[in-house]
N, C-alpha and C. Protein backbone atom coordinates (compact mmCIF):
# COMPACT_ATOMS: atom_id res chain seq x y z
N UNK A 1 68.15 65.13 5.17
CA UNK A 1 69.25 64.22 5.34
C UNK A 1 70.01 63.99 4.04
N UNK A 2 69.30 63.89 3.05
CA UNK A 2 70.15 63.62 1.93
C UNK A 2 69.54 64.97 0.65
N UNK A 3 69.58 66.47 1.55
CA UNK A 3 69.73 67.11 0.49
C UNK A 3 70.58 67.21 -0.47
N UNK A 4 71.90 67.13 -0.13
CA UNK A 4 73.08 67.30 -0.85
C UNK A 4 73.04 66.60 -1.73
N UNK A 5 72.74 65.45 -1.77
CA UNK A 5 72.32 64.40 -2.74
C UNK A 5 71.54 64.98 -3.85
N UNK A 6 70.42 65.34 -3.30
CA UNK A 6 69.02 65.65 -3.83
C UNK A 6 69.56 67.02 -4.78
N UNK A 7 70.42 67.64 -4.49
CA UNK A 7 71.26 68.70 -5.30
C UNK A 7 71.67 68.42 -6.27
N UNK A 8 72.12 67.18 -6.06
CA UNK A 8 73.10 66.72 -7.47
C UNK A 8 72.32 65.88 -8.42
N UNK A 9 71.20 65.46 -7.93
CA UNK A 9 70.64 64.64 -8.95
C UNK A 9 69.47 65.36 -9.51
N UNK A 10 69.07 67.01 -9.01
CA UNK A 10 68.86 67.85 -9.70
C UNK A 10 69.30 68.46 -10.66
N UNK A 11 70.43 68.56 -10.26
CA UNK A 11 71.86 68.39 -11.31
C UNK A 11 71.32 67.92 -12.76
N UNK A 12 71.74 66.80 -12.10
CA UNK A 12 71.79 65.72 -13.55
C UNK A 12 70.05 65.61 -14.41
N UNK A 13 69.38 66.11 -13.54
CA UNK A 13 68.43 66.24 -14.26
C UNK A 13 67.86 67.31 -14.77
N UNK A 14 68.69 68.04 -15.01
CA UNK A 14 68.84 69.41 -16.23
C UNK A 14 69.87 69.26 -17.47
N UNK A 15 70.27 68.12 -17.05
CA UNK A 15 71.43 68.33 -18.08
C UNK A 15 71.15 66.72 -18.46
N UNK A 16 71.30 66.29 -20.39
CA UNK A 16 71.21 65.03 -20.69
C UNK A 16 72.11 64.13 -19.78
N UNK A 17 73.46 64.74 -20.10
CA UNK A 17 74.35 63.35 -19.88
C UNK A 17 75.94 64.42 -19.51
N UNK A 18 76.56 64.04 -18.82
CA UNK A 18 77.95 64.30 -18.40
C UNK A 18 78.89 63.84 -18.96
N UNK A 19 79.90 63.82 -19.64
CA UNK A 19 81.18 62.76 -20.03
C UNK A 19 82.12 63.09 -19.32
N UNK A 20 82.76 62.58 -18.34
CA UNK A 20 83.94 62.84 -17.97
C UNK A 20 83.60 63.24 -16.17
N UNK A 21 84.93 62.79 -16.14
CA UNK A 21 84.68 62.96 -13.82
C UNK A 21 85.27 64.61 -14.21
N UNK A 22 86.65 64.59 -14.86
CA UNK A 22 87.07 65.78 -14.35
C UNK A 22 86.26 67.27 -15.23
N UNK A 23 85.21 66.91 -15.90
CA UNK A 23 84.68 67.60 -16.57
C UNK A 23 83.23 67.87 -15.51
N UNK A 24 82.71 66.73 -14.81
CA UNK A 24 81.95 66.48 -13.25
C UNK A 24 82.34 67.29 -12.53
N UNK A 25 83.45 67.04 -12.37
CA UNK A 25 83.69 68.14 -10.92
C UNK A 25 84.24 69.54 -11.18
N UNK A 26 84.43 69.79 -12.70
CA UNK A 26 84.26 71.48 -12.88
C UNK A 26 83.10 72.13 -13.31
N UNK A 27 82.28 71.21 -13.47
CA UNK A 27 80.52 71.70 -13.89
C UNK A 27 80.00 72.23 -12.28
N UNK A 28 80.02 71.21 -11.81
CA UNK A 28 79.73 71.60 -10.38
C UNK A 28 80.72 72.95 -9.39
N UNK A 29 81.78 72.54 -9.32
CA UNK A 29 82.41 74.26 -8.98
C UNK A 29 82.28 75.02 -9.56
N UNK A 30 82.41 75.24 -10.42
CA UNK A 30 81.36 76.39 -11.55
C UNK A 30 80.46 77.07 -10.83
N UNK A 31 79.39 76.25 -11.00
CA UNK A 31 78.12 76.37 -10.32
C UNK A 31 77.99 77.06 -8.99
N UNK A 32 79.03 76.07 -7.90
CA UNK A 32 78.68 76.37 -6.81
C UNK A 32 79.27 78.39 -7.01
N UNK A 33 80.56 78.18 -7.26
CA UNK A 33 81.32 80.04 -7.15
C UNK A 33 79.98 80.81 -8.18
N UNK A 34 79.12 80.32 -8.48
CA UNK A 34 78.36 81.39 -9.28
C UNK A 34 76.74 81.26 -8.64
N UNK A 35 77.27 80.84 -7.49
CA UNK A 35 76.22 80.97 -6.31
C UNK A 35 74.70 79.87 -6.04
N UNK A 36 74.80 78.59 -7.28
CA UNK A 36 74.27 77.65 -7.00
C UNK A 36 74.52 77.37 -5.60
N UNK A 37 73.27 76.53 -4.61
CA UNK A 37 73.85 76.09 -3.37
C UNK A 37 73.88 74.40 -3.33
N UNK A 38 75.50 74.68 -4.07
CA UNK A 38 75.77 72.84 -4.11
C UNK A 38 76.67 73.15 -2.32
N UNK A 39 76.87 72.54 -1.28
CA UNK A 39 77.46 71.83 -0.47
C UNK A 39 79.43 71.64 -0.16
N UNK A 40 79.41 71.11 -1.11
CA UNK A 40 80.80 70.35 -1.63
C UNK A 40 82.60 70.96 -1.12
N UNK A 41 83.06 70.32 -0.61
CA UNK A 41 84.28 70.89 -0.09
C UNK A 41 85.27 71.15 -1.16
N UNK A 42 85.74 72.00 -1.64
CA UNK A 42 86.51 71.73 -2.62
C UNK A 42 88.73 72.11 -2.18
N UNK A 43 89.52 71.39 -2.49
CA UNK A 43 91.12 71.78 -2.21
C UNK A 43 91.33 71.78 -3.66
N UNK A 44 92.77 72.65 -4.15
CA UNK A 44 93.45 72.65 -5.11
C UNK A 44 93.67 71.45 -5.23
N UNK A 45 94.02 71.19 -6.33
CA UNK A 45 94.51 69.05 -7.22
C UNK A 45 94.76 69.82 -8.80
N UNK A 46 95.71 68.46 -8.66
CA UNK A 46 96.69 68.50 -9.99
C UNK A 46 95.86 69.12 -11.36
N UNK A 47 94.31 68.81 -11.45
CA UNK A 47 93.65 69.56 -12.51
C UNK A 47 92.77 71.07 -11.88
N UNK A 48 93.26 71.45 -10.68
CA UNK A 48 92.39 72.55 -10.89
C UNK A 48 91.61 71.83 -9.54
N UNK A 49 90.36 72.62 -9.17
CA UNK A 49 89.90 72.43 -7.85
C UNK A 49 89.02 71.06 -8.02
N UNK A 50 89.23 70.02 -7.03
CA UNK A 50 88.83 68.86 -6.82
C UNK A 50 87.92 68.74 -5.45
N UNK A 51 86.31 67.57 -5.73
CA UNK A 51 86.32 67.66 -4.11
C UNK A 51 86.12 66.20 -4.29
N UNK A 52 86.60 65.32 -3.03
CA UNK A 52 86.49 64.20 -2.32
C UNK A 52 85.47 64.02 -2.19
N UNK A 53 84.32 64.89 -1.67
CA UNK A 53 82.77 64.41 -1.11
C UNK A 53 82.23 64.39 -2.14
N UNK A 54 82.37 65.34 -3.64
CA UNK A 54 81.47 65.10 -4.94
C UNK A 54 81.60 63.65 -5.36
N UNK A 55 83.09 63.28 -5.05
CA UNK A 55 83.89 62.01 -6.05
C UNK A 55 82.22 60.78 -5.09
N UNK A 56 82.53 61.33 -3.99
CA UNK A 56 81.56 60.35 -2.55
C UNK A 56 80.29 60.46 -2.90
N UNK A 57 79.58 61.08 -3.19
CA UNK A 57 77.98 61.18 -3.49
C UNK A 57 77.66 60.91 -4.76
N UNK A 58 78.85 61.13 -5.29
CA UNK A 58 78.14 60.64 -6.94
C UNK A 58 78.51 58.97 -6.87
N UNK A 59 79.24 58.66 -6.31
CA UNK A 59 79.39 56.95 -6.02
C UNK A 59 78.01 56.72 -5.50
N UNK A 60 77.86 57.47 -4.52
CA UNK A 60 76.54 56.69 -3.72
C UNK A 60 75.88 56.80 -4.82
N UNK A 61 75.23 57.82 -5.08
CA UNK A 61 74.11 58.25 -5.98
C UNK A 61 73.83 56.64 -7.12
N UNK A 62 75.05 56.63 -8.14
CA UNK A 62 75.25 55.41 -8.39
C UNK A 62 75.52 54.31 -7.71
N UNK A 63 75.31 53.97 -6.74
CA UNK A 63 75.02 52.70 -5.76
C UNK A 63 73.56 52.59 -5.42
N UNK A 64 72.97 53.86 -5.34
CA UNK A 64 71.35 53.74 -4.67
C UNK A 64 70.35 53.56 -6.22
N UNK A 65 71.01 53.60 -7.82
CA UNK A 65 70.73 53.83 -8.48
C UNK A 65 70.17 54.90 -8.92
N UNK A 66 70.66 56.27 -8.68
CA UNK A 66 69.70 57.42 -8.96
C UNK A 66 70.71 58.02 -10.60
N UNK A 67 71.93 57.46 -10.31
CA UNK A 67 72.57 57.92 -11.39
C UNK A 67 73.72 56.79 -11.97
N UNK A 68 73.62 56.35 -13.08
CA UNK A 68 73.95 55.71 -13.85
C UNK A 68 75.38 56.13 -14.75
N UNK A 69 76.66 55.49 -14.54
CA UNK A 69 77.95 55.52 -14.56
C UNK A 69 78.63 54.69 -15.70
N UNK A 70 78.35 55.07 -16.83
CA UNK A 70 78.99 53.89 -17.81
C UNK A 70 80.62 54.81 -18.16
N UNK A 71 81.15 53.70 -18.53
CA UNK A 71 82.57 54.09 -18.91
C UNK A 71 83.09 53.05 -20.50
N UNK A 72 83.60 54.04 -21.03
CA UNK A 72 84.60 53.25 -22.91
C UNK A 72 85.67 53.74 -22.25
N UNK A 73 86.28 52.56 -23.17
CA UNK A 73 87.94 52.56 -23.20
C UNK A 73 88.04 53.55 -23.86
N UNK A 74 89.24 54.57 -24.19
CA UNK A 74 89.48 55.34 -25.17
C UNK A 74 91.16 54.78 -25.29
N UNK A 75 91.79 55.15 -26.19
CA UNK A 75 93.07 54.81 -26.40
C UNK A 75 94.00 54.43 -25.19
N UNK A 76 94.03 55.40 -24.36
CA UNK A 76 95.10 54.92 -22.63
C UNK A 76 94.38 54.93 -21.51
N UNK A 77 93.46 55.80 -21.53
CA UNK A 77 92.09 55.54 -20.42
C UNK A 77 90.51 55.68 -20.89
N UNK A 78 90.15 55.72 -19.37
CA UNK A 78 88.78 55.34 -19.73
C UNK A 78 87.65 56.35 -19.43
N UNK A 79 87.28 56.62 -19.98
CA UNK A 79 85.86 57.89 -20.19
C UNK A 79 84.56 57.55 -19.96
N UNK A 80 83.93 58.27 -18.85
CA UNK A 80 82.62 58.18 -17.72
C UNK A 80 81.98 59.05 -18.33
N UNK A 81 80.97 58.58 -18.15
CA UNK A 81 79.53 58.82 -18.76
C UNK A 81 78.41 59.25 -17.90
N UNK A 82 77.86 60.03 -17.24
CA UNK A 82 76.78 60.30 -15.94
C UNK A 82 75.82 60.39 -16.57
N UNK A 83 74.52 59.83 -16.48
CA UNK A 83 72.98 60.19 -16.22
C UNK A 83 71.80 59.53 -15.50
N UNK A 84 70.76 60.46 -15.51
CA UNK A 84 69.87 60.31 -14.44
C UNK A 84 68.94 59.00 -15.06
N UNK A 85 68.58 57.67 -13.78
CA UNK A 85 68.15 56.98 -13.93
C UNK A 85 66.77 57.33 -13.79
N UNK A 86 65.89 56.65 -14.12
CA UNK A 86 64.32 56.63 -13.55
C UNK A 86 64.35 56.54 -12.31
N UNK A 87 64.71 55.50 -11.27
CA UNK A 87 65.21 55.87 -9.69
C UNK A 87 65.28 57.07 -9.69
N UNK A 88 66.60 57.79 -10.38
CA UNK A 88 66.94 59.13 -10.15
C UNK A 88 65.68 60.34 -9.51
N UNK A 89 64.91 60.04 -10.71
CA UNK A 89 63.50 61.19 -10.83
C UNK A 89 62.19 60.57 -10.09
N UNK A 90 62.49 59.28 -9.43
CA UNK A 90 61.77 58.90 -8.99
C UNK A 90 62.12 59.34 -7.05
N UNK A 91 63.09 59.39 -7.13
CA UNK A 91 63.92 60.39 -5.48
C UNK A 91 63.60 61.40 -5.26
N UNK A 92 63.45 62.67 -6.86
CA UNK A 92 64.15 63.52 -6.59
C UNK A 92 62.14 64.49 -6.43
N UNK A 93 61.21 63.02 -6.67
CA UNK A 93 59.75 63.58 -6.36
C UNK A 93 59.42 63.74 -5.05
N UNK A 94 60.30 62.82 -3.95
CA UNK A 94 60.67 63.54 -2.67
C UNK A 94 61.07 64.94 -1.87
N UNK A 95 61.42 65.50 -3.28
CA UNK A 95 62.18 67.02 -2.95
C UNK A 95 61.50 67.83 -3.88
N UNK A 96 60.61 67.90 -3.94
CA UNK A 96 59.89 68.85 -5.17
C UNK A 96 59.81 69.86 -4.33
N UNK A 97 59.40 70.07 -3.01
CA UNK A 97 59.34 71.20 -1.90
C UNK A 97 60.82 72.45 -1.95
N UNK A 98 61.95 71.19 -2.83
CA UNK A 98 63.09 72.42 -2.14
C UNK A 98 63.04 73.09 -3.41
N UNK A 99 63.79 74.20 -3.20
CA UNK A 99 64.17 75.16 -4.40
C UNK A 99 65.22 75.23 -4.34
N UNK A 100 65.46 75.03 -6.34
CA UNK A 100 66.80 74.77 -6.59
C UNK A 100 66.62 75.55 -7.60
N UNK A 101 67.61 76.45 -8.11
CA UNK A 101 67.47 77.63 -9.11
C UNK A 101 67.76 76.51 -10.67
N UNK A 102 67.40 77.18 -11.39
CA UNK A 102 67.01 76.52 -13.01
C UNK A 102 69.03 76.76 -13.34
N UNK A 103 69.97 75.46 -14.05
CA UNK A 103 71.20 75.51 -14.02
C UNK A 103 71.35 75.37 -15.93
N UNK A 104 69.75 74.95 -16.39
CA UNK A 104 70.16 74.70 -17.58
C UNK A 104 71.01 75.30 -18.48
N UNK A 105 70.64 76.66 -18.55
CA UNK A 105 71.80 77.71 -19.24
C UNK A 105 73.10 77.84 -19.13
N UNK A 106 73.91 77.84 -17.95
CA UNK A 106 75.36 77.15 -17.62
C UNK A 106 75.17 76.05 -17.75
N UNK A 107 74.61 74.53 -17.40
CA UNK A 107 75.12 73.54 -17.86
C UNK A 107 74.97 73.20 -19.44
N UNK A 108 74.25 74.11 -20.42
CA UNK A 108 74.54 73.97 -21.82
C UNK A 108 75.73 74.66 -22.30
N UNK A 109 76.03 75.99 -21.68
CA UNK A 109 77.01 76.53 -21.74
C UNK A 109 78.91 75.81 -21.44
N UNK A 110 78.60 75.33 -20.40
CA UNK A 110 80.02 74.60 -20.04
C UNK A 110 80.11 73.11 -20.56
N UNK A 111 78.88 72.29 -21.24
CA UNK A 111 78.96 71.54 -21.88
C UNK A 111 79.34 71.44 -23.58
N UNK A 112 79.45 73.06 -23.79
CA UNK A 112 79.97 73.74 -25.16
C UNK A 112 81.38 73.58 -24.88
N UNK A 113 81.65 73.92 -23.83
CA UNK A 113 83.23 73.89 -23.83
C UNK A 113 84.16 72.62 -23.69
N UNK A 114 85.70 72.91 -23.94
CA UNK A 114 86.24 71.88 -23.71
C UNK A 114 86.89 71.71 -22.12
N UNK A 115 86.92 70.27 -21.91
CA UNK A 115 87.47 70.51 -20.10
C UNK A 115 88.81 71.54 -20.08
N UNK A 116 89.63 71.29 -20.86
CA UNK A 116 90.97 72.24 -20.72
C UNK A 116 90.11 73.79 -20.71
N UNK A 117 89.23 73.99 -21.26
CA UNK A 117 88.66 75.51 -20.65
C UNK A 117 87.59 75.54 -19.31
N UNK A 118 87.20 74.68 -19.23
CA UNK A 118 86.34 74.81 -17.84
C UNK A 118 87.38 74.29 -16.68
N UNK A 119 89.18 73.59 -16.87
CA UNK A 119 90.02 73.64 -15.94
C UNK A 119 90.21 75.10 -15.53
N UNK A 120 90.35 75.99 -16.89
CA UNK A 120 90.89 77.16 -16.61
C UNK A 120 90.23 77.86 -16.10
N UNK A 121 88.57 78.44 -16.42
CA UNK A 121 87.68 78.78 -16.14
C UNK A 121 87.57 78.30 -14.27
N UNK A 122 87.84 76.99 -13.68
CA UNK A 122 87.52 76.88 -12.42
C UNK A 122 88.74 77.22 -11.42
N UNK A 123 89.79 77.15 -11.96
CA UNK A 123 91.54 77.62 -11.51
C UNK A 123 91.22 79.30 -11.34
N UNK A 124 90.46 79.87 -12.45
CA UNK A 124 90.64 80.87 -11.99
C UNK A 124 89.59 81.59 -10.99
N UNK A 125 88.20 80.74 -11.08
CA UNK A 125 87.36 81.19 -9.64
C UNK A 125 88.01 80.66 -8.57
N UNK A 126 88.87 79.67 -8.64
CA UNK A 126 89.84 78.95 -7.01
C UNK A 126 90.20 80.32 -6.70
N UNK A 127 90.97 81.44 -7.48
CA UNK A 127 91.57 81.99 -6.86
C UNK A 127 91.17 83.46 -6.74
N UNK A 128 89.64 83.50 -6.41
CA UNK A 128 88.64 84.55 -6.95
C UNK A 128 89.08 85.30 -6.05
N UNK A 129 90.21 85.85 -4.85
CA UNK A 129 90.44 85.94 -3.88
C UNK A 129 91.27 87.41 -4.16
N UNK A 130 91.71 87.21 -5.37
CA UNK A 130 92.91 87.80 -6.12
C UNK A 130 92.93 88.97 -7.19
N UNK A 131 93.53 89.93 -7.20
CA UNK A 131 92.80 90.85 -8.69
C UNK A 131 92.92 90.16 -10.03
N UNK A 132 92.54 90.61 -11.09
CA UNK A 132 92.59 89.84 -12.43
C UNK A 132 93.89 89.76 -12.83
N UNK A 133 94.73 90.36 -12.56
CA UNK A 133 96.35 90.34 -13.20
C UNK A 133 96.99 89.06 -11.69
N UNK A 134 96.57 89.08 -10.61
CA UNK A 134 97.54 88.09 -9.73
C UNK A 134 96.72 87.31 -10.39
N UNK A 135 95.09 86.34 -10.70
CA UNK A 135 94.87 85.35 -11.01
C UNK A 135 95.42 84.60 -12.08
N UNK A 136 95.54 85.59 -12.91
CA UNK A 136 96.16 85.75 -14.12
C UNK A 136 97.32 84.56 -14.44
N UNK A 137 98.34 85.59 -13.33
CA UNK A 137 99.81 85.56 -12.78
C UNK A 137 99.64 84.00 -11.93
N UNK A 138 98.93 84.04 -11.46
CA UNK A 138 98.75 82.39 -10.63
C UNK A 138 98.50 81.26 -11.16
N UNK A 139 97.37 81.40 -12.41
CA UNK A 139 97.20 80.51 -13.59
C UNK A 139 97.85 80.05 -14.41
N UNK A 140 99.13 80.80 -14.42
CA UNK A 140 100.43 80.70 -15.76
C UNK A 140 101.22 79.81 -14.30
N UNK A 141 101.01 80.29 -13.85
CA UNK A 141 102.30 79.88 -12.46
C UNK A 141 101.92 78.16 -12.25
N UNK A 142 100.35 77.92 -11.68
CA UNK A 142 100.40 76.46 -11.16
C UNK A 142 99.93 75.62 -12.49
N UNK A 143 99.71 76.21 -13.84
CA UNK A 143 98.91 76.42 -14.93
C UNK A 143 100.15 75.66 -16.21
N UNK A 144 101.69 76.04 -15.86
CA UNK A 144 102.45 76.32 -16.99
C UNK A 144 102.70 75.09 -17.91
N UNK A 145 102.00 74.26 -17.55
CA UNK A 145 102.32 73.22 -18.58
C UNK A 145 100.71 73.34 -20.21
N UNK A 146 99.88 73.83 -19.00
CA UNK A 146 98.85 74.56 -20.57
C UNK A 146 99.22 75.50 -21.28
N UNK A 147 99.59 76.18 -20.64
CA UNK A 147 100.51 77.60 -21.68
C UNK A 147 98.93 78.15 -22.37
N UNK A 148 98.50 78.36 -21.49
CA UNK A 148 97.28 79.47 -22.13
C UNK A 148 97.59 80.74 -22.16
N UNK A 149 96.46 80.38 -23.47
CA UNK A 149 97.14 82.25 -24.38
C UNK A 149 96.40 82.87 -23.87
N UNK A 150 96.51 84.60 -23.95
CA UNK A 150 95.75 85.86 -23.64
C UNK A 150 94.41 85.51 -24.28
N UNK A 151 94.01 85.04 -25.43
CA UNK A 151 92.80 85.05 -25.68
C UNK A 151 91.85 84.13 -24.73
N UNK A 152 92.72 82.81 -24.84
CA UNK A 152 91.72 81.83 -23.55
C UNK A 152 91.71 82.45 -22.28
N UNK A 153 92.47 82.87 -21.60
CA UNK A 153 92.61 84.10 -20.33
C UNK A 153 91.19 85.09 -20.49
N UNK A 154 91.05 85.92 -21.75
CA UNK A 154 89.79 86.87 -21.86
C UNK A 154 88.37 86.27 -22.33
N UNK A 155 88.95 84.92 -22.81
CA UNK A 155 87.70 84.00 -22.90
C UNK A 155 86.88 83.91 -21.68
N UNK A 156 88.02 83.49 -21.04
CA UNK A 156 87.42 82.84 -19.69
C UNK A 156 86.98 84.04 -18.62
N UNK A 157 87.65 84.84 -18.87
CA UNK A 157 86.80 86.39 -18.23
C UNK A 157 85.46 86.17 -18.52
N UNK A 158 85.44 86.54 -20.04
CA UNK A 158 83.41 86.59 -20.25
C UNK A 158 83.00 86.13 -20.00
N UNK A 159 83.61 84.46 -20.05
CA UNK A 159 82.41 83.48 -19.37
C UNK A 159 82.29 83.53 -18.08
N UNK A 160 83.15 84.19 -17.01
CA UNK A 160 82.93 83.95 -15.78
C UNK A 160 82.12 85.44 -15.54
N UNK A 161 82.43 86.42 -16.38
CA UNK A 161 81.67 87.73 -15.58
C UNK A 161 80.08 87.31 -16.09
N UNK A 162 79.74 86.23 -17.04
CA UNK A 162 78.67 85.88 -17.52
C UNK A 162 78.18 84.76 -16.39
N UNK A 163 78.35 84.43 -15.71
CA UNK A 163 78.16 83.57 -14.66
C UNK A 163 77.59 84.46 -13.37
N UNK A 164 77.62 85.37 -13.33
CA UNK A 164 76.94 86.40 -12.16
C UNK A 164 75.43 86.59 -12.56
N UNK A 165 75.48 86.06 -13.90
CA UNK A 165 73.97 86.42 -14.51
C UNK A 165 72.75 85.90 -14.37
N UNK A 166 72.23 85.21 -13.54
CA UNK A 166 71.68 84.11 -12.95
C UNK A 166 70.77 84.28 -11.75
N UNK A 167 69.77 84.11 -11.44
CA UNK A 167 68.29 84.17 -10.52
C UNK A 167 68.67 83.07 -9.86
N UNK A 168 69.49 83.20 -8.89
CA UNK A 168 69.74 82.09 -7.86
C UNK A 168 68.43 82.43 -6.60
């Protein structure tokens, strides 16, 4: 009933701490296009692929106390903080039965990066649909106010053909 849950607060318990929602919900699409089995519905949004039900379970999650939500002011807004409570690991001894593949290596990896590269990095698995020159071409297109250069473009290649690499 509440695997999906039980997904995400596996999640969080590979990884210290999260900063940021929109940095949240490209850790997790990440994941899922590189064949983690997160759940999650995801539509295009103004930063790149967004889902409604992640924004929904990580509320709960923090309502049932499994995950803990602090937020600082920063200069014009305000910056979220995710990690796993003792509740958290105290839930997630309910699900020791399921198997969930080990995420630590991508979530140290995309926690190296900055969100403006894991936007780009998840814009361009949205449109994994596509050869490398239309994604390309689609990224500059719904993309053009980042104005990413050819190098962040071949950045984000390695890291994504490096994302197939993984014992799911």
């Amino acid at each position: 009933m509440l695997n999906d849950h039980a997904k995400l607060v596996k999640f969080f318990s590979q990884c210290n701490e999260v900063i940021g929602r929109k940095r949240l919900q490209k850790m997790i699409y990440i994941l899922k296009k590189a064949g983690f089995p997160f759940e999650e519905r995801y539509q295009f949004h103004f930063y790149g692929p967004y889902s409604e039900e992640l924004t929904l379970r990580v509320e709960e999650l923090c309502n049932l106390g499994f995950i803990e939500e602090k937020w600082e002011k920063k200069s014009n807004y305000y910056q979220y903080r995710y990690t796993l409570t003792d509740g958290g690991e105290e839930f997630l001894t309910h699900y020791q039965d399921m198997k969930f593949p080990v995420m630590t290596r991508f979530i140290d990896q995309m926690n190296g990066q900055s969100s403006r590269f894991l936007e780009l990095v998840s814009t361009m698995l949205y449109f994994d649909e596509l050869t490398r020159d239309e994604i390309e071409e689609k990224v500059q297109a719904v993309k053009s106010k980042q104005n990413y250069t050819a190098e962040e473009l071949q950045e984000a290649w390695t890291f994504i053909d490096g994302l197939n690499q993984h014992d799911a």
